[in-house]
Protein backbone atom coordinates (compact mmCIF):
# COMPACT_ATOMS: atom_id res chain seq x y z
CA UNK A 1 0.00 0.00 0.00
CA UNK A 2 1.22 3.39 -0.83
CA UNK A 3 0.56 6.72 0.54
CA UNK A 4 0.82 10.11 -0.58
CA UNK A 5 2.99 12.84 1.39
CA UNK A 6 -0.02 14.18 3.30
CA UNK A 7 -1.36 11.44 4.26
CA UNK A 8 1.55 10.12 5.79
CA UNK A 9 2.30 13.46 7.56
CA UNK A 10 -1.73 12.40 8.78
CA UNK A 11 -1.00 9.14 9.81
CA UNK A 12 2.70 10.58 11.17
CA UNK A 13 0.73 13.27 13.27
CA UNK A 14 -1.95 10.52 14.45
CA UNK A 15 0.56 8.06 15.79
CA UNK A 16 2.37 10.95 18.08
CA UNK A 17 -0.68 12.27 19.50
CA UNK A 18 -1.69 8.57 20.53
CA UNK A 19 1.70 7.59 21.41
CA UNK A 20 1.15 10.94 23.57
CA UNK A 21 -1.94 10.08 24.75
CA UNK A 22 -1.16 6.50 26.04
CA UNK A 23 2.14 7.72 28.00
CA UNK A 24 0.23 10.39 29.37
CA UNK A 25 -2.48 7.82 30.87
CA UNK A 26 0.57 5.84 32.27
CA UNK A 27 2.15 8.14 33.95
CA UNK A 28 0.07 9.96 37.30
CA UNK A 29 1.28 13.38 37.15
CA UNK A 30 -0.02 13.48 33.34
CA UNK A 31 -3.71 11.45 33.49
CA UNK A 32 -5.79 12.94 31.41
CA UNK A 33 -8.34 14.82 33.10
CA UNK A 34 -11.22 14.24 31.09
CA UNK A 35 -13.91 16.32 29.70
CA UNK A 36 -15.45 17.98 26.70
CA UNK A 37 -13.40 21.34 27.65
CA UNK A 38 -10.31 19.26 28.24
CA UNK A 39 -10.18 17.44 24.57
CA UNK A 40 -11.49 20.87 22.84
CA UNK A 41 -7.85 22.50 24.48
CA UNK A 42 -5.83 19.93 23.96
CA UNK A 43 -5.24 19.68 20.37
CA UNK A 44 -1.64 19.72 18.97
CA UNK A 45 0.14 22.56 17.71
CA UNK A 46 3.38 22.99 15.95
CA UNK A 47 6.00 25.21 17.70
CA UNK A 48 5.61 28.54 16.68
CA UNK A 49 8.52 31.46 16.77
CA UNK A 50 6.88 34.50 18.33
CA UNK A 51 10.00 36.91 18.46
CA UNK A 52 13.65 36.82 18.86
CA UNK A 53 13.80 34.00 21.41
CA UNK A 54 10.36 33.31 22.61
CA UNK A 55 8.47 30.37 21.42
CA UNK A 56 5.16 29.16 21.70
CA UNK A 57 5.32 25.37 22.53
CA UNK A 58 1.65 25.35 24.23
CA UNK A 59 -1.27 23.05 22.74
CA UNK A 60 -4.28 24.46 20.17
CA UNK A 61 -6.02 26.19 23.42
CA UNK A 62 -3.92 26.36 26.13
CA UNK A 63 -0.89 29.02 26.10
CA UNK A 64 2.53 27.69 26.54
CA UNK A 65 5.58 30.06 26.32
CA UNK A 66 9.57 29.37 25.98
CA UNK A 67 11.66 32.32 26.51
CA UNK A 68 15.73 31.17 25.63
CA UNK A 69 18.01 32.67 27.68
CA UNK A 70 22.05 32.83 27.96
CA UNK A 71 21.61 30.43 31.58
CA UNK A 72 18.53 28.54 30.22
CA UNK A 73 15.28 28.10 29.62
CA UNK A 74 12.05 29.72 31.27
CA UNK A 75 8.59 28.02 30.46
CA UNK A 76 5.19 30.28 31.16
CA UNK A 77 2.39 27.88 32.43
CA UNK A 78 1.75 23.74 31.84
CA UNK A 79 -1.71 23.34 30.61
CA UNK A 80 -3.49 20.52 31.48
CA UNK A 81 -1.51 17.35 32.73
CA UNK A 82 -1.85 15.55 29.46
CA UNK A 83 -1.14 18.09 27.33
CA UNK A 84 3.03 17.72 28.82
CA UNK A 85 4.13 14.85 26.27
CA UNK A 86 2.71 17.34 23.15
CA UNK A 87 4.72 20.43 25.18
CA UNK A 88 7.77 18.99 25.79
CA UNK A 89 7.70 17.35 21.83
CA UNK A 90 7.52 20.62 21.01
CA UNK A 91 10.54 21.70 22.99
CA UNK A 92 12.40 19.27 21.68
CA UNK A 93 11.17 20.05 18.07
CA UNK A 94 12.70 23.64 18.62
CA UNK A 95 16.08 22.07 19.32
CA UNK A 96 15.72 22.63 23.06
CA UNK A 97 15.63 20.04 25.52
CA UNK A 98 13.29 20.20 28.35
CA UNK A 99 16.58 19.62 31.15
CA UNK A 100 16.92 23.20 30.22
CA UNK A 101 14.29 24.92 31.90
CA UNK A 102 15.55 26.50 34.85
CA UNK A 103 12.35 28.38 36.34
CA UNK A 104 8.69 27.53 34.96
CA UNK A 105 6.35 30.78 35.30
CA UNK A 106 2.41 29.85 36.65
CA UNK A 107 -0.19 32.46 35.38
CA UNK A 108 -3.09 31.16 37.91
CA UNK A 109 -3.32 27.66 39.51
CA UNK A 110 -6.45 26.46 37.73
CA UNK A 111 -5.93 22.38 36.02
CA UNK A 112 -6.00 24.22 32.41
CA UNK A 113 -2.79 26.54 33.27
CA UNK A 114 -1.13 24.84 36.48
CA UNK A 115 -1.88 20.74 35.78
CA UNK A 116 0.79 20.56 33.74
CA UNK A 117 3.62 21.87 35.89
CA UNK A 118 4.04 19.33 37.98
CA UNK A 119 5.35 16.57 35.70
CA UNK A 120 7.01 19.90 33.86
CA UNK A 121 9.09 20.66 36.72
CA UNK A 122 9.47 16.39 37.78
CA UNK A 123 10.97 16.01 34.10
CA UNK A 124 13.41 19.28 34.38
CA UNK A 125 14.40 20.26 37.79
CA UNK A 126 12.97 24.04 37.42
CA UNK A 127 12.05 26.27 40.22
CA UNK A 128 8.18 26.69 40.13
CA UNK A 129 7.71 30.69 40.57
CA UNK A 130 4.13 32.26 41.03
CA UNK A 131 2.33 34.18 43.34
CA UNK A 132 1.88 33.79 47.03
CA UNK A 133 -1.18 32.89 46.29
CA UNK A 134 -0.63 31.26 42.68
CA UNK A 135 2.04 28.81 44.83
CA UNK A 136 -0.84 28.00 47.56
CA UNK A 137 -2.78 26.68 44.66
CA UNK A 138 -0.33 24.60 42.80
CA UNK A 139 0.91 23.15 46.41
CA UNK A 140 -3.09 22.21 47.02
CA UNK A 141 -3.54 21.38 43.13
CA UNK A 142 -6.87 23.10 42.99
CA UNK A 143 -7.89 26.51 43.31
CA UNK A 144 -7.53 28.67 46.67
CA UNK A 145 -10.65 28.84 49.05
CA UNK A 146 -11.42 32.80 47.86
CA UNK A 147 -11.15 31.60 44.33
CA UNK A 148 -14.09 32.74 42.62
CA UNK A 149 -14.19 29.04 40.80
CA UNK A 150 -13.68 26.98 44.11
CA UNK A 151 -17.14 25.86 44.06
CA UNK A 152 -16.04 23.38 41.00
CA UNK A 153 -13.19 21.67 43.07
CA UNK A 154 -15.48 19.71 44.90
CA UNK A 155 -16.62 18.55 40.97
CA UNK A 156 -13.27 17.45 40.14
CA UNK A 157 -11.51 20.28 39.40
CA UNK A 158 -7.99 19.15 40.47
CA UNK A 159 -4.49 18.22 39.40
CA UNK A 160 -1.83 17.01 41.17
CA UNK A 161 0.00 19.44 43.59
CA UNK A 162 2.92 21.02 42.76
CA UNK A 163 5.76 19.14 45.26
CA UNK A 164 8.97 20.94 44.22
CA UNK A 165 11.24 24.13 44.68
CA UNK A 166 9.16 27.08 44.63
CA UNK A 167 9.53 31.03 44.70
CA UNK A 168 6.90 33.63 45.57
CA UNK A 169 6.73 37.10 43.23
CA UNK A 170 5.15 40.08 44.15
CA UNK A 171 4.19 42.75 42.23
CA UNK A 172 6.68 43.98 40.17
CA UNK A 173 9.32 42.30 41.30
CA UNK A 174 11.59 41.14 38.42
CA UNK A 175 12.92 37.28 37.78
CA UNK A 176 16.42 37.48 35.64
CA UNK A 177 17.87 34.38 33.79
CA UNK A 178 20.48 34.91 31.56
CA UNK A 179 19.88 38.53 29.88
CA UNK A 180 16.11 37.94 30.02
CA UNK A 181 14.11 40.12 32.96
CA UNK A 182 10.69 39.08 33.42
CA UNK A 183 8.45 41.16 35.57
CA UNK A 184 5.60 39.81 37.85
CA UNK A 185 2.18 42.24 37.43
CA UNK A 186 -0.61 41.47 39.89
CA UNK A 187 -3.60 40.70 37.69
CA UNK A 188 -5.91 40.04 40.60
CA UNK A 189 -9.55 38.86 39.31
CA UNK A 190 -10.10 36.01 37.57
CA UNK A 191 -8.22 34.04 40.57
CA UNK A 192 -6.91 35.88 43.79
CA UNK A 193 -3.18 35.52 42.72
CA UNK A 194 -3.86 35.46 39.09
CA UNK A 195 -0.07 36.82 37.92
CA UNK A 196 0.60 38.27 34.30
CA UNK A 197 4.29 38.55 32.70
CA UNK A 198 5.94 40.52 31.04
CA UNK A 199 9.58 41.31 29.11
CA UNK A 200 11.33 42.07 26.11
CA UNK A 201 12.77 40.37 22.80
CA UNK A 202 15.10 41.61 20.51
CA UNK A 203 15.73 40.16 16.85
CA UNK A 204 17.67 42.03 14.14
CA UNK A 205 18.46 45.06 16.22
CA UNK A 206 14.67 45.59 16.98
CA UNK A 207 13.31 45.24 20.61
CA UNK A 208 9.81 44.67 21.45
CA UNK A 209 7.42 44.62 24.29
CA UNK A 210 6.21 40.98 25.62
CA UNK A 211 2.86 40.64 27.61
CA UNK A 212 1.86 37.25 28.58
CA UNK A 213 -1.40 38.31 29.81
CA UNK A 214 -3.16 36.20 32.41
CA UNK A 215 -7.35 35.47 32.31
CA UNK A 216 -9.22 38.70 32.91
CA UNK A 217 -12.56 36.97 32.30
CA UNK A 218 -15.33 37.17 35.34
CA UNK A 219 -16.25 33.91 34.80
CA UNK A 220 -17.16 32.07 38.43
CA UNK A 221 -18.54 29.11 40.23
CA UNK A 222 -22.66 29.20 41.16
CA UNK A 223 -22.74 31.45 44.17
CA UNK A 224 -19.68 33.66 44.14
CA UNK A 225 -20.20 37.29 43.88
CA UNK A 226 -17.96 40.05 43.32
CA UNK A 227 -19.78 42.35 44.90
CA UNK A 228 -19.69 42.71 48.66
CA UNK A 229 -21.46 39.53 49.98
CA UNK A 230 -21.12 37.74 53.84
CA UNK A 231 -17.37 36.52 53.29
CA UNK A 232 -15.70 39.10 51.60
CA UNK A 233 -15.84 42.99 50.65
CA UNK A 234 -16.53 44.27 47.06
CA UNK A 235 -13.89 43.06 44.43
CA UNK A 236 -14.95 44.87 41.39
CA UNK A 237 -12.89 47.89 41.86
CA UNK A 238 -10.01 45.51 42.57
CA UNK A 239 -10.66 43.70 39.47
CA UNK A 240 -10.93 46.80 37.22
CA UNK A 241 -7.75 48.16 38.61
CA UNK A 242 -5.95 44.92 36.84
CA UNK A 243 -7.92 45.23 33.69
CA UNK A 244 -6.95 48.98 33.92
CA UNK A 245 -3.14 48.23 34.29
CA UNK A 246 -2.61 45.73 31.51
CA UNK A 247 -4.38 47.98 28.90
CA UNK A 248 -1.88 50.24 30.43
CA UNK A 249 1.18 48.13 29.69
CA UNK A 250 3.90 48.44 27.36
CA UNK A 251 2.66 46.07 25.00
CA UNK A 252 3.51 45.21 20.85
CA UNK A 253 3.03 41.08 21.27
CA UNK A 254 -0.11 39.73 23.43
CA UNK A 255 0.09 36.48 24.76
CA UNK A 256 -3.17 35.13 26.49
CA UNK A 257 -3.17 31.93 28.56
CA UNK A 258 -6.17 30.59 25.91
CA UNK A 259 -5.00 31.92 22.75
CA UNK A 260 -8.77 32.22 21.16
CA UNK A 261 -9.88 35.07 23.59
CA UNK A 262 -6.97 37.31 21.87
CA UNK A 263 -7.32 36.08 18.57
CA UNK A 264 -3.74 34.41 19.16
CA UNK A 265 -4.69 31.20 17.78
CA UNK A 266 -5.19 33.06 14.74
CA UNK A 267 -2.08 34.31 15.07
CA UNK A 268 -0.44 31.00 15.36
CA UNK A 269 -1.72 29.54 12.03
CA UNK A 270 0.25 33.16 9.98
CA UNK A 271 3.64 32.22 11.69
CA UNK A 272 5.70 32.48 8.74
CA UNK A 273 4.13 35.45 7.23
CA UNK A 274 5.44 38.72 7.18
CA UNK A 275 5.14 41.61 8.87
CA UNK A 276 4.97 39.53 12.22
CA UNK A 277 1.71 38.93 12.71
CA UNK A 278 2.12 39.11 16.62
CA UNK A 279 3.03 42.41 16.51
CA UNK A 280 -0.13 44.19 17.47
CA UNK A 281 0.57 47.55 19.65
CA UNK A 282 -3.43 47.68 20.18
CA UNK A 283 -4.05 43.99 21.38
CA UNK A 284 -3.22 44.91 24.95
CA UNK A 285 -6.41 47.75 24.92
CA UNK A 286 -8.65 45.89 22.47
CA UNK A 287 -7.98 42.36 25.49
CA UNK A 288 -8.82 44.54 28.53
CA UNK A 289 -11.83 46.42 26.77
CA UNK A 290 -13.81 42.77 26.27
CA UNK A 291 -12.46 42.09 29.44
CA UNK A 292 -14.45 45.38 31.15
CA UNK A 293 -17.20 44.80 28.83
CA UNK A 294 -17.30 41.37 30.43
CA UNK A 295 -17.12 42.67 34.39
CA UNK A 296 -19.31 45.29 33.31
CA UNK A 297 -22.40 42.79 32.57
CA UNK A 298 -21.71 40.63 35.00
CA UNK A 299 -21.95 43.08 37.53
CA UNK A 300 -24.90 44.38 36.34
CA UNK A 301 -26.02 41.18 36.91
CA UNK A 302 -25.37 40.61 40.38
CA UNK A 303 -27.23 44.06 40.85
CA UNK A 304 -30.08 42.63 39.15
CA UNK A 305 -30.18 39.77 41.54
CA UNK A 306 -29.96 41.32 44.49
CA UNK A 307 -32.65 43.54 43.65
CA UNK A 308 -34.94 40.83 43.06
CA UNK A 309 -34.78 41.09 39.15
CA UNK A 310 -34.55 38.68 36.85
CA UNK A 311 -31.06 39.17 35.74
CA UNK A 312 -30.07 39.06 32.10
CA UNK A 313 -27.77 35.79 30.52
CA UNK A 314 -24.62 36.46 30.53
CA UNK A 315 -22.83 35.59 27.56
CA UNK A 316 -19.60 33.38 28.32
């Protein structure tokens, strides 16, 4: 039997992402967690050059950033637990190898961000960096007790717990490797210690601005409100304050921990083409507008509520 050259690059792609699939079932710190969510993110994707030396090695809808350095390598966030066999391929299809990675960079502890990392930093040796907050979550492998999507852990909504070296950022404080300075922005909101990144890349005498922006979306478990309720005070203001700052930040390439909320997926599929079709000095405003948009409604909703009117569907 013969086959032509595309379907054997099929058939090539097929056996990797089962091959994948089956070591990732065998091994505890990447079981699958399942779900229709879960198999919708965790598509392949080739390794994409974003700028100078950061790469995207993250699946179809779940960000994952390398950043080379003179010292090493810094990954930004692990996706879901199976999705490490497809990230680390993808390392290694860049020419890197994953016993690189000196520090691996956690946007907010939810599974589809944080339930990677663990077998990330088993199969490396990196230093697990977050938030105070951020690092109470991967240590508990679910999200934080003030998390506005808590309610779901006790539906499964765990990975395992981070067991390894870790190092708490605050705001603004700056992580160096090698040349590279990444600064920590407190992006409170979407989590408590939700953390988003950012740092530059030069290539061909031309430097750049890099955001990798975490969730701003308002998105919660049933029951949470962001306005002031019996366990906590109002955290709108808070959470406009973040959406505020990274429409404020110096910003020509967006990165967004699910690439289809920025249009990055887009992005992904025009890698060779040129201009560089990252290079957006607008994507930082046009993210944080939806994002207020977003708040916006759903606070307007929670009005509703507690007024005793039927509140209007959000749209998710």
């Amino acid at each position: 039997m013969t086959h032509s050259p595309g379907s054997t690059l099929a058939l090539g792609l097929a056996l990797l992402c089962t091959a994948a699939a089956a070591t990732a079932a065998d091994d505890p710190l990447t079981r699958p967690i399942p779900g229709e969510w879960s198999d919708r993110w965790n598509r392949a994707q080739t390794p994409v050059k974003i700028h100078g030396d950061t790469y995207y090695v993250g699946v179809a809808g779940l960000s994952s950033v390398l950043i080379r350095s003179d010292d090493g390598l810094i990954l930004i966030d692990g996706a879901l637990p199976q999705s490490v066999p497809l990230i680390e391929a993808n390392i290694r299809q860049l020419g890197f190898k994953v016993e690189d990675i000196k520090y691996i960079l956690n946007s907010h502890a939810h599974f589809d961000h944080a339930g990677g990392i663990p077998a990330l930093q088993r199969d490396s040796g990196a230093t697990v960096v977050a938030s105070a907050s951020g690092v109470q979550g991967l240590k508990l492998g679910h999200a934080v007790p003030d998390d506005p999507q808590y309610g779901y852990v006790r539906k499964g909504a765990k990975a395992p717990p981070v067991t390894g070296a870790t190092r708490e950022m605050r705001d603004g404080e700056v992580l160096r490797l090698g040349g590279v300075e990444i600064t920590a922005h407190d992006t409170f909101g979407h989590t408590p210690g939700s953390t988003s990144w950012t740092w530059k890349s030069c290539e061909n005498g031309r430097c750049v601005n890099l955001v990798y922006a975490d969730s701003l979306n308002s998105i919660s478990a049933p029951g949470f409100h962001y306005l002031a309720d019996d366990t906590h005070g109002d955290l709108s203001a808070r959470f406009r304050a973040s959406i505020r700052k990274v429409a404020a930040l110096p910003c020509d390439i967006l990165i967004t921990a699910h690439p289809d909320v920025s249009g990055l997926d887009r992005k992904l599929q025009q890698a060779q083409a040129e201009p560089n079709p990252f290079i957006d000095a607008q994507a930082c405003r046009v993210y944080a507008e939806r994002a207020q948009t977003m708040l916006d409604a759903r606070i307007a909703e929670e009005k509703a509520a507690a007024a005793g009117a039927k509140p209007k569907p959000q749209a998710r």
